[in-house]
Every structure is written in structure tokens, then in C-alpha cells.
N, C-alpha and C. Protein backbone atom coordinates (compact mmCIF):
# COMPACT_ATOMS: atom_id res chain seq x y z
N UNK A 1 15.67 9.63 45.60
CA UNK A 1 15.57 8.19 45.46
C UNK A 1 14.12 7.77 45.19
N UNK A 2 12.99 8.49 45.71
CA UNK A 2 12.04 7.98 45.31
C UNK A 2 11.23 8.44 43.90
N UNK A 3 12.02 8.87 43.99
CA UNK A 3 11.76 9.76 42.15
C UNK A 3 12.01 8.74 41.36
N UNK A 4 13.51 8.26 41.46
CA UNK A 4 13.92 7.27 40.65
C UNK A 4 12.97 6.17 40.40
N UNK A 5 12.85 6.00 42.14
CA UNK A 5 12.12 4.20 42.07
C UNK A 5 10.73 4.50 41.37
N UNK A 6 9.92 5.65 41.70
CA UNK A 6 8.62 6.11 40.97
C UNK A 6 8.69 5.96 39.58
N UNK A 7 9.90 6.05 38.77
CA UNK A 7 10.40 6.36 37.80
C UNK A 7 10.40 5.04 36.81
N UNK A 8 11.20 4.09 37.22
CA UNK A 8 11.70 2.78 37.13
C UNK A 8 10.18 1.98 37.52
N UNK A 9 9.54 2.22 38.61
CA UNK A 9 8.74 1.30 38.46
C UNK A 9 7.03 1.52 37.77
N UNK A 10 7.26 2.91 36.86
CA UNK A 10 6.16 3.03 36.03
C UNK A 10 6.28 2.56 34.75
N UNK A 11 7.74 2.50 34.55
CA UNK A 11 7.47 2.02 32.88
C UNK A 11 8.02 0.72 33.11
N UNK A 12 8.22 -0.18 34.09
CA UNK A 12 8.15 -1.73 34.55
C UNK A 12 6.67 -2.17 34.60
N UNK A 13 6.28 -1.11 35.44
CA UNK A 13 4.54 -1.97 35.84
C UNK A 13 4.01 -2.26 33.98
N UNK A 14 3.80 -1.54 33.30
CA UNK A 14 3.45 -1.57 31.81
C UNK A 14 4.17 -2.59 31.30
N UNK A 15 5.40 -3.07 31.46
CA UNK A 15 6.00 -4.52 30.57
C UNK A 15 4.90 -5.89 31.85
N UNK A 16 5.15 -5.16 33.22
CA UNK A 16 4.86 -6.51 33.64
C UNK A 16 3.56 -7.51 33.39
N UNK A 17 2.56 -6.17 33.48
CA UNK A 17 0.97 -6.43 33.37
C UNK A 17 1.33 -7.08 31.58
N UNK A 18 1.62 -6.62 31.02
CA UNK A 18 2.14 -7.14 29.28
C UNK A 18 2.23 -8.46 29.85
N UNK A 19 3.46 -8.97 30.22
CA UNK A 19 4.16 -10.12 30.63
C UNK A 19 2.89 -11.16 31.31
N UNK A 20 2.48 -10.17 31.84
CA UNK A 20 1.58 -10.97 32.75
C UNK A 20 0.35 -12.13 32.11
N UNK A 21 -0.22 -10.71 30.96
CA UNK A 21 -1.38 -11.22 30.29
C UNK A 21 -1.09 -12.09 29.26
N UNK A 22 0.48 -11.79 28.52
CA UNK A 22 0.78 -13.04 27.57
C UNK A 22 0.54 -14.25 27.89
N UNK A 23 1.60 -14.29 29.45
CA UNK A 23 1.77 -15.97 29.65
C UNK A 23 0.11 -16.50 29.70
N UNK A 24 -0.32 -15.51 30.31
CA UNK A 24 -2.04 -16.04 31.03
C UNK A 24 -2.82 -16.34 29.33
N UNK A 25 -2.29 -15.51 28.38
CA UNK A 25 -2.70 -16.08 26.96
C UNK A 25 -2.49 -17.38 26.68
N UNK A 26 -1.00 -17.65 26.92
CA UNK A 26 -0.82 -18.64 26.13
C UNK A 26 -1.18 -19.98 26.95
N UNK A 27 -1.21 -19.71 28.21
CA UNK A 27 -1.72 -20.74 29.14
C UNK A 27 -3.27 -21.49 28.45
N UNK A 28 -4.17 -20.31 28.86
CA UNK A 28 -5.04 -20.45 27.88
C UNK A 28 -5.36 -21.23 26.68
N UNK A 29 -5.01 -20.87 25.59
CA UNK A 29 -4.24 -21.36 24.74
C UNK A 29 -3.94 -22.89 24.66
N UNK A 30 -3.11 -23.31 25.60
CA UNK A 30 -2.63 -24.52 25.91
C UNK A 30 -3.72 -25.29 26.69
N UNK A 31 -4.45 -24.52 27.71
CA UNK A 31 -5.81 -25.31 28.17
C UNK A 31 -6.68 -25.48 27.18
N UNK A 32 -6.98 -24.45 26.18
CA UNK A 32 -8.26 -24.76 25.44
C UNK A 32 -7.78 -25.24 23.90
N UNK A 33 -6.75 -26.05 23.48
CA UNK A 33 -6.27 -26.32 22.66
C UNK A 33 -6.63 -27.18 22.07
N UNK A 34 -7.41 -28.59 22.57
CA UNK A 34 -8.15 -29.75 21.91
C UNK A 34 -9.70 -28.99 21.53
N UNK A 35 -10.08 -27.67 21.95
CA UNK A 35 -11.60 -27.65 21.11
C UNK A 35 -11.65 -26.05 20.39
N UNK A 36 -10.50 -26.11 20.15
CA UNK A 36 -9.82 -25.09 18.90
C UNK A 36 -9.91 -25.66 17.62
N UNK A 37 -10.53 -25.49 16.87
CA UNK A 37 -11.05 -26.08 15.45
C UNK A 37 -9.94 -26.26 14.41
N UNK A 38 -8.81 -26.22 14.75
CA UNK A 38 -7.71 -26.24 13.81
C UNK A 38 -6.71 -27.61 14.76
N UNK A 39 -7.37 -27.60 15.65
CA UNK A 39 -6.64 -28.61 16.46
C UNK A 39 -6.17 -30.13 15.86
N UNK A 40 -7.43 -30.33 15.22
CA UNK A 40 -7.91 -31.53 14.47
C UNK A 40 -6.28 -32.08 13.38
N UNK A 41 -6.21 -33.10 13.96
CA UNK A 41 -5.26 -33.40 13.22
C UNK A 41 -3.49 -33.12 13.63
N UNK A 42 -3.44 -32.42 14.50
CA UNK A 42 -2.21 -31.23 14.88
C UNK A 42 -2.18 -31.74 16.07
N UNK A 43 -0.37 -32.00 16.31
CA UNK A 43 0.28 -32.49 17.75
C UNK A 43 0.93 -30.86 18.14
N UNK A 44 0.35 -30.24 19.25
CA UNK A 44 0.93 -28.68 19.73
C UNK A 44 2.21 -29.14 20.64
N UNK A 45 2.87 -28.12 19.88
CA UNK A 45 4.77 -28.10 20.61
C UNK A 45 4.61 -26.25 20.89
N UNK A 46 4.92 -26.27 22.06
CA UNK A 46 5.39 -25.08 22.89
C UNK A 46 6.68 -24.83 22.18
N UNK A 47 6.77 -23.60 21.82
CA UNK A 47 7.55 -23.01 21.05
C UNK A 47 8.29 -21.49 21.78
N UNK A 48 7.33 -20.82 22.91
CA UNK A 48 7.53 -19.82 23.21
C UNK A 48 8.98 -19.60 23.62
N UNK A 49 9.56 -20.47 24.01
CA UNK A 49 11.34 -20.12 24.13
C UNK A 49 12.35 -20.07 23.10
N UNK A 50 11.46 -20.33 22.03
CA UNK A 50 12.70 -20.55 20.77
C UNK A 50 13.10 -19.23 20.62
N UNK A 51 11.71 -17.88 20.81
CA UNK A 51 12.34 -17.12 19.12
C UNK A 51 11.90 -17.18 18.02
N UNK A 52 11.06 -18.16 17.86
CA UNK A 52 10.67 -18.26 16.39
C UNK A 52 10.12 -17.59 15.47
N UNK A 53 9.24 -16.28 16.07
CA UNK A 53 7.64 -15.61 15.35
C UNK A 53 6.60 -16.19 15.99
N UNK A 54 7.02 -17.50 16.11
CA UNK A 54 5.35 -17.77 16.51
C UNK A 54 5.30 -18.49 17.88
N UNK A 55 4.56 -18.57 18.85
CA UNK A 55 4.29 -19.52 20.41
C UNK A 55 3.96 -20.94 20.60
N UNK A 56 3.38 -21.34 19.62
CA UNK A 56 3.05 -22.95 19.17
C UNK A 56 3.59 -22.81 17.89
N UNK A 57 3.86 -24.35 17.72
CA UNK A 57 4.00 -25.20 16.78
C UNK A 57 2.92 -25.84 15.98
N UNK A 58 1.85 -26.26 15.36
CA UNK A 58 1.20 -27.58 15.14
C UNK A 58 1.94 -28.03 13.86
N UNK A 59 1.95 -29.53 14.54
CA UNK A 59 2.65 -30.12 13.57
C UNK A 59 1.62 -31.37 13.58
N UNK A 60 1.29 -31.36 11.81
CA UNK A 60 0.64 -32.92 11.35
C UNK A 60 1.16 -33.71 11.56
N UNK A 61 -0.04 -35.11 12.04
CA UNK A 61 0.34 -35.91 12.68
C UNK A 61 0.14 -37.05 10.96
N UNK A 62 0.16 -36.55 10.20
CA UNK A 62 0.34 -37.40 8.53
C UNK A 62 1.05 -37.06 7.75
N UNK A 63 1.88 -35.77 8.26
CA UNK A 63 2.40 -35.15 7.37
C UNK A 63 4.01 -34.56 7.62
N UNK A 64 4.68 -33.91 6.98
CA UNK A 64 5.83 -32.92 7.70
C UNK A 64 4.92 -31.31 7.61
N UNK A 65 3.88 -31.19 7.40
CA UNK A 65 3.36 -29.69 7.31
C UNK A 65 3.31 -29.37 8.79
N UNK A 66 3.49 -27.98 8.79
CA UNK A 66 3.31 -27.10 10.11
C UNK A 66 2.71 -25.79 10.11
N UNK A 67 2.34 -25.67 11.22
CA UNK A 67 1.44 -24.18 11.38
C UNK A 67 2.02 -23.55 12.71
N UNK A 68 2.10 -22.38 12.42
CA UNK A 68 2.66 -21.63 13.92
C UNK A 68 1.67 -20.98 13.74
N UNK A 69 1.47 -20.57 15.23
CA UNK A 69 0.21 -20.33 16.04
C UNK A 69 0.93 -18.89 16.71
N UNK A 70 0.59 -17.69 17.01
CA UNK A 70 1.33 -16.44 17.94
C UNK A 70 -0.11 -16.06 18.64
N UNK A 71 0.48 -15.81 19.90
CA UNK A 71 -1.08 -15.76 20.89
C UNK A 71 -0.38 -14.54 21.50
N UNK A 72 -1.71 -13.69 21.59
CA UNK A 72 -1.67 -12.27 22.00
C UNK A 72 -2.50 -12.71 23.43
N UNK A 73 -2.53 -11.52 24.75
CA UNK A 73 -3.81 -11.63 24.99
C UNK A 73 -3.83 -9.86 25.26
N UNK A 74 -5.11 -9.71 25.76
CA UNK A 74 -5.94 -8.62 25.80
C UNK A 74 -6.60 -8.81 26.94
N UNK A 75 -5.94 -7.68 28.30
CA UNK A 75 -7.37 -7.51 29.41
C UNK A 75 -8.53 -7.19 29.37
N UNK A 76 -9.03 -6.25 27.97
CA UNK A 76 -10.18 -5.86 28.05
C UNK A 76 -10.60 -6.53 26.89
N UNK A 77 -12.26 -6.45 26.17
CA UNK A 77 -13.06 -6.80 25.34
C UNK A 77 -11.92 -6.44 23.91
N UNK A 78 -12.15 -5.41 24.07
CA UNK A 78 -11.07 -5.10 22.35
C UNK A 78 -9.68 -4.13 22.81
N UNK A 79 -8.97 -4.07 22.35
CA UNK A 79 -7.28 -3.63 22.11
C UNK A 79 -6.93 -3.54 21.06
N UNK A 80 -5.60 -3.01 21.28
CA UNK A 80 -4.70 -3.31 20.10
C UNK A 80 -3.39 -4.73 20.33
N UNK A 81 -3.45 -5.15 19.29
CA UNK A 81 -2.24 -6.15 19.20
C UNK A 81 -1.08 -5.82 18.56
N UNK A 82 0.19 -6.48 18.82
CA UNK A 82 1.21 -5.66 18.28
C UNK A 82 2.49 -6.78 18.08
N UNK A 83 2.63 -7.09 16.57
CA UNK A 83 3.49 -8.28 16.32
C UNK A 83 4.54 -7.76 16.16
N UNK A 84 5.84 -8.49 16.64
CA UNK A 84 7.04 -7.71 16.44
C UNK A 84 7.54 -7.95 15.07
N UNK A 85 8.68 -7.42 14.18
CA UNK A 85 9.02 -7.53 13.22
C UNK A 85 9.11 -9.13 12.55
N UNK A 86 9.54 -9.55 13.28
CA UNK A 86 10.35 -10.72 13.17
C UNK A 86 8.68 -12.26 13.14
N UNK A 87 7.79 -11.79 13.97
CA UNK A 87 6.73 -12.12 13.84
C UNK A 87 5.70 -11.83 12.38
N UNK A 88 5.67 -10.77 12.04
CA UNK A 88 5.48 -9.92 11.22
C UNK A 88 5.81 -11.08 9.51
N UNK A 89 7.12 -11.04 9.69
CA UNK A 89 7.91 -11.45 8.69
C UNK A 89 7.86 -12.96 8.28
N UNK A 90 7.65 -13.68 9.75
CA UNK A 90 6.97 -15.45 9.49
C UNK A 90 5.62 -15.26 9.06
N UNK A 91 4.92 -14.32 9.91
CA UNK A 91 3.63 -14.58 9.46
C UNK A 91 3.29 -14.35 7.88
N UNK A 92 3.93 -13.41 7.24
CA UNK A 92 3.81 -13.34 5.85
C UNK A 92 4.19 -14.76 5.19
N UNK A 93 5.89 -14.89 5.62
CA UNK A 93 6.19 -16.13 5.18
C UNK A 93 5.04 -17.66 4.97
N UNK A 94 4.88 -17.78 5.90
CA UNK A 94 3.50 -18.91 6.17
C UNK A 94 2.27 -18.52 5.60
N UNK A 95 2.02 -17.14 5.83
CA UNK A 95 0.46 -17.47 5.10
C UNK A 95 -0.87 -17.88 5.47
N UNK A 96 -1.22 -18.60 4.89
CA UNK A 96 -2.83 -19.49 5.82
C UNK A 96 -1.88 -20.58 6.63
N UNK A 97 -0.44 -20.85 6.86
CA UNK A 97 0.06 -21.62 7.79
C UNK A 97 -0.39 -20.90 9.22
N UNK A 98 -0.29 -19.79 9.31
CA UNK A 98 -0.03 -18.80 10.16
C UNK A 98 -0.82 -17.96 11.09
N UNK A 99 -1.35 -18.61 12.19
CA UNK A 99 -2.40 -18.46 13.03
C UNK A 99 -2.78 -17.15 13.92
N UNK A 100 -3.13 -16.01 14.17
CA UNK A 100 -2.65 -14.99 15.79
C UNK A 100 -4.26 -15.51 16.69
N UNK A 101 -4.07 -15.98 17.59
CA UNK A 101 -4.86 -16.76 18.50
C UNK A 101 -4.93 -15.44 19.40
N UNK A 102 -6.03 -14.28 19.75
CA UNK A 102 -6.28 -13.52 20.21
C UNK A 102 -6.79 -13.78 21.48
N UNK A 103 -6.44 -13.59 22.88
CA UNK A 103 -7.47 -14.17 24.53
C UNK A 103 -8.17 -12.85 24.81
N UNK A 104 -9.23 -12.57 24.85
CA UNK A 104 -9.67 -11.03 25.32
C UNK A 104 -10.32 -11.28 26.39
N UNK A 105 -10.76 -9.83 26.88
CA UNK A 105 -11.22 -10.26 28.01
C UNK A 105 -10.70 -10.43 29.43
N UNK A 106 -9.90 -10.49 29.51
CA UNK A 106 -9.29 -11.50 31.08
C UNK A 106 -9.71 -10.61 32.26
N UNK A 107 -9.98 -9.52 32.11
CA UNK A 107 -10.41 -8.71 33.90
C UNK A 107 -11.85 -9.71 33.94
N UNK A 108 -12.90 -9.84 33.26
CA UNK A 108 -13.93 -10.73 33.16
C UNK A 108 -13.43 -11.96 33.13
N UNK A 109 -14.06 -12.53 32.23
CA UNK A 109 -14.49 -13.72 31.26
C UNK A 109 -13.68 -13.84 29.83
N UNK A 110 -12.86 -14.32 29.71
CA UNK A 110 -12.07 -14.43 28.77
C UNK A 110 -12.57 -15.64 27.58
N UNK A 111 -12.81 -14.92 26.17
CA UNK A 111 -12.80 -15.35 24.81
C UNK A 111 -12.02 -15.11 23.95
N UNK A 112 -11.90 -15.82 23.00
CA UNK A 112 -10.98 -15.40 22.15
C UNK A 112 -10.92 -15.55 20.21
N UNK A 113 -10.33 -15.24 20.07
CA UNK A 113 -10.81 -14.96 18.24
C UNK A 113 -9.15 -15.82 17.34
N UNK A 114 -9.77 -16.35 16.56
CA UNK A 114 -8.47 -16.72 16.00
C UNK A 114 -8.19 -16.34 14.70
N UNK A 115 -7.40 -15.97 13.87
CA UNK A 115 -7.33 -15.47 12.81
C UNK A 115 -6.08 -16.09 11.97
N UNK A 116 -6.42 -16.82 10.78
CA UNK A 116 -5.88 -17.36 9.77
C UNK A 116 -5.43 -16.59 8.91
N UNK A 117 -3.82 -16.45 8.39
CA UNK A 117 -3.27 -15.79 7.30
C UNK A 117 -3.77 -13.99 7.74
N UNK A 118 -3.00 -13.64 9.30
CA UNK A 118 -3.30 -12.33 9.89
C UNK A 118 -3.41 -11.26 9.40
N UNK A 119 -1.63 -11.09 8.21
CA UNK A 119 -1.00 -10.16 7.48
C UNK A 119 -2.39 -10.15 6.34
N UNK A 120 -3.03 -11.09 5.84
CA UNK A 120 -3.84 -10.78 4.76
C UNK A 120 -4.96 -10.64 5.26
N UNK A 121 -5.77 -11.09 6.44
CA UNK A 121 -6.67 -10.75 6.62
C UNK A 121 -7.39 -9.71 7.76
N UNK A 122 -5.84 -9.17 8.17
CA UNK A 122 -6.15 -7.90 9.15
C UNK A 122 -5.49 -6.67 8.74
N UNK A 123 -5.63 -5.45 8.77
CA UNK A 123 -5.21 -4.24 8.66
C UNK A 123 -3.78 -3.76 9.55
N UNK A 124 -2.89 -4.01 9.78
CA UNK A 124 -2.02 -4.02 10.37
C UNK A 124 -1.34 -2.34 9.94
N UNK A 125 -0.75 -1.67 10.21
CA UNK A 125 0.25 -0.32 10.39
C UNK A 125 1.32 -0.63 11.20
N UNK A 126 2.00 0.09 9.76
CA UNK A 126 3.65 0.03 10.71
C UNK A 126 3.78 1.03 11.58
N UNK A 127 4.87 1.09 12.63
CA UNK A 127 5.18 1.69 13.47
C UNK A 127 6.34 1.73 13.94
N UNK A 128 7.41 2.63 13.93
CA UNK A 128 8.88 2.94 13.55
C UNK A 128 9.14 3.64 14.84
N UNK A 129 9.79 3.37 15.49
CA UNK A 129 10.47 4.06 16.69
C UNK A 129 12.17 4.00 17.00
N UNK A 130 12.57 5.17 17.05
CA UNK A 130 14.39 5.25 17.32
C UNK A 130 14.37 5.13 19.29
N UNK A 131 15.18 4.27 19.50
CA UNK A 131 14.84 4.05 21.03
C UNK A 131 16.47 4.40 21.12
N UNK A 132 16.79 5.17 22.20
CA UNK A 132 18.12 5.47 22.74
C UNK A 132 17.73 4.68 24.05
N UNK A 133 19.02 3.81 24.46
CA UNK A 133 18.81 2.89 25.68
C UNK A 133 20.31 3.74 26.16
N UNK A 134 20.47 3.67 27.41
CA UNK A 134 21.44 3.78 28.19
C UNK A 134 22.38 2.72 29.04
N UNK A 135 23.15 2.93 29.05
CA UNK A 135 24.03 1.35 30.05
C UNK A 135 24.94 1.99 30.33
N UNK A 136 25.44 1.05 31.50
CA UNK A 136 26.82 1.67 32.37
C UNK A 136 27.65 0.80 32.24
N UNK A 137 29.15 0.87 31.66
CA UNK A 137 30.03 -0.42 31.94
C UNK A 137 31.27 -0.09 32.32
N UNK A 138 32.06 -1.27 32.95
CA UNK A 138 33.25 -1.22 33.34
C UNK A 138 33.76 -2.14 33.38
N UNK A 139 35.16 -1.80 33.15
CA UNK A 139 35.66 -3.30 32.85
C UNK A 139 36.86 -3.75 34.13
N UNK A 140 36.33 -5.17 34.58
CA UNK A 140 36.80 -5.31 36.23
C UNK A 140 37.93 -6.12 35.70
């Protein structure tokens, strides 16, 4: 039994600390959002429950144009970031719509980097993995 739980709770601790540092991203994010230089002009809608590709919304306040915003964060100074497909695929779609709002830092002092039109202006590699999941069912 304690094999198991050793087991189960090593490749949990790795999603949680993940989990952990996103929200603390996008919190972020949402605190430092009026002196973000793209702010100007843009009413921010929390998006992170849709699904969408991206975590914010900005939507012009003259216009119907929009920009989605996807916020990573990072505990240390530099990392890697890692957009899922579906992220991947808006962000192309959009373009210079299309923001990745980077938080680094957080065991310190947390800064952060923002990057316009990601897919074109960062080096990105794909990365392909076959995942076998397991489940138990029965039918009551």
C-alpha cells in the first residue's frame, strides 16, 4: 500500500505544483493587468473555464476586435513552456491577435515577458506522445 500511495502521489505532486503555478500566473496576470502595455484600450474577460486556447479575453472597447491572451507561469528565472494543441492551433489562427503572457520567477520575485504572435515569434517543437491510460468499470 505504500508503494502505491508513493506511486500515485509522485506523478500528482508534478500536475499539482503545475496547477499550482498556473492559477498563481494567471492571478498575476489579472493583478497586473491595467500596466500591461496592451491593456490600453481592452476590457479583460476571464476566459480560463471556457476551453478556448487562450485564459483572457481582451476585447475593444471601440470595436468587435479581440485578443486572447494564454498565461504560462514558471517557478524559476527561465523554463520551458508548453501549449497544448488546441492552444497551438488559436494561436496560429489569431496571429499578432494572440498574446503568451509568461510569470517567471515565483520561488523569488516574479516578472514576466509577454510575447505577441508566439507561433511566429518563438521557436516552438513538436512533441508527440502515445499515452495508454487505464480505468476500471462496472456497470451497477
Amino acid at each position: 500500500m505504500e508503494e502505491i500511495a508513493k506511486n500515485e502521489s509522485d506523478s500528482g505532486s508534478t500536475f499539482a505544483k503545475r496547477l499550482i503555478t498556473g492559477q498563481a500566473a494567471e492571478q498575476y496576470f489579472r493583478d497586473s493587468f491595467a500596466d500591461v502595455d496592451l491593456s490600453q484600450g481592452y476590457k479583460l474577460h476571464d476566459t480560463t473555464k471556457f476551453g478556448c486556447g487562450f485564459d483572457f479575453k481582451l476585447l475593444n472597447e471601440n470595436s468587435a476586435a479581440y485578443c486572447g491572451v494564454e498565461v504560462k507561469g514558471l517557478s524559476d528565472k527561465s523554463g520551458n513552456v508548453v501549449l497544448t494543441n488546441k492552444e497551438y492551433a488559436v494561436a496560429g489562427f489569431l496571429k499578432e491577435r494572440y498574446f503568451l503572457f509568461v510569470v517567471k520567477n515565483f520561488r523569488e520575485k516574479p516578472f514576466h515577458h509577454l510575447y505577441q504572435d508566439p507561433i511566429k515569434t518563438l521557436d516552438f517543437t513538436k512533441t508527440e506522445q502515445k499515452i495508454i491510460q487505464t480505468s476500471w468499470g462496472v456497470s451497477v
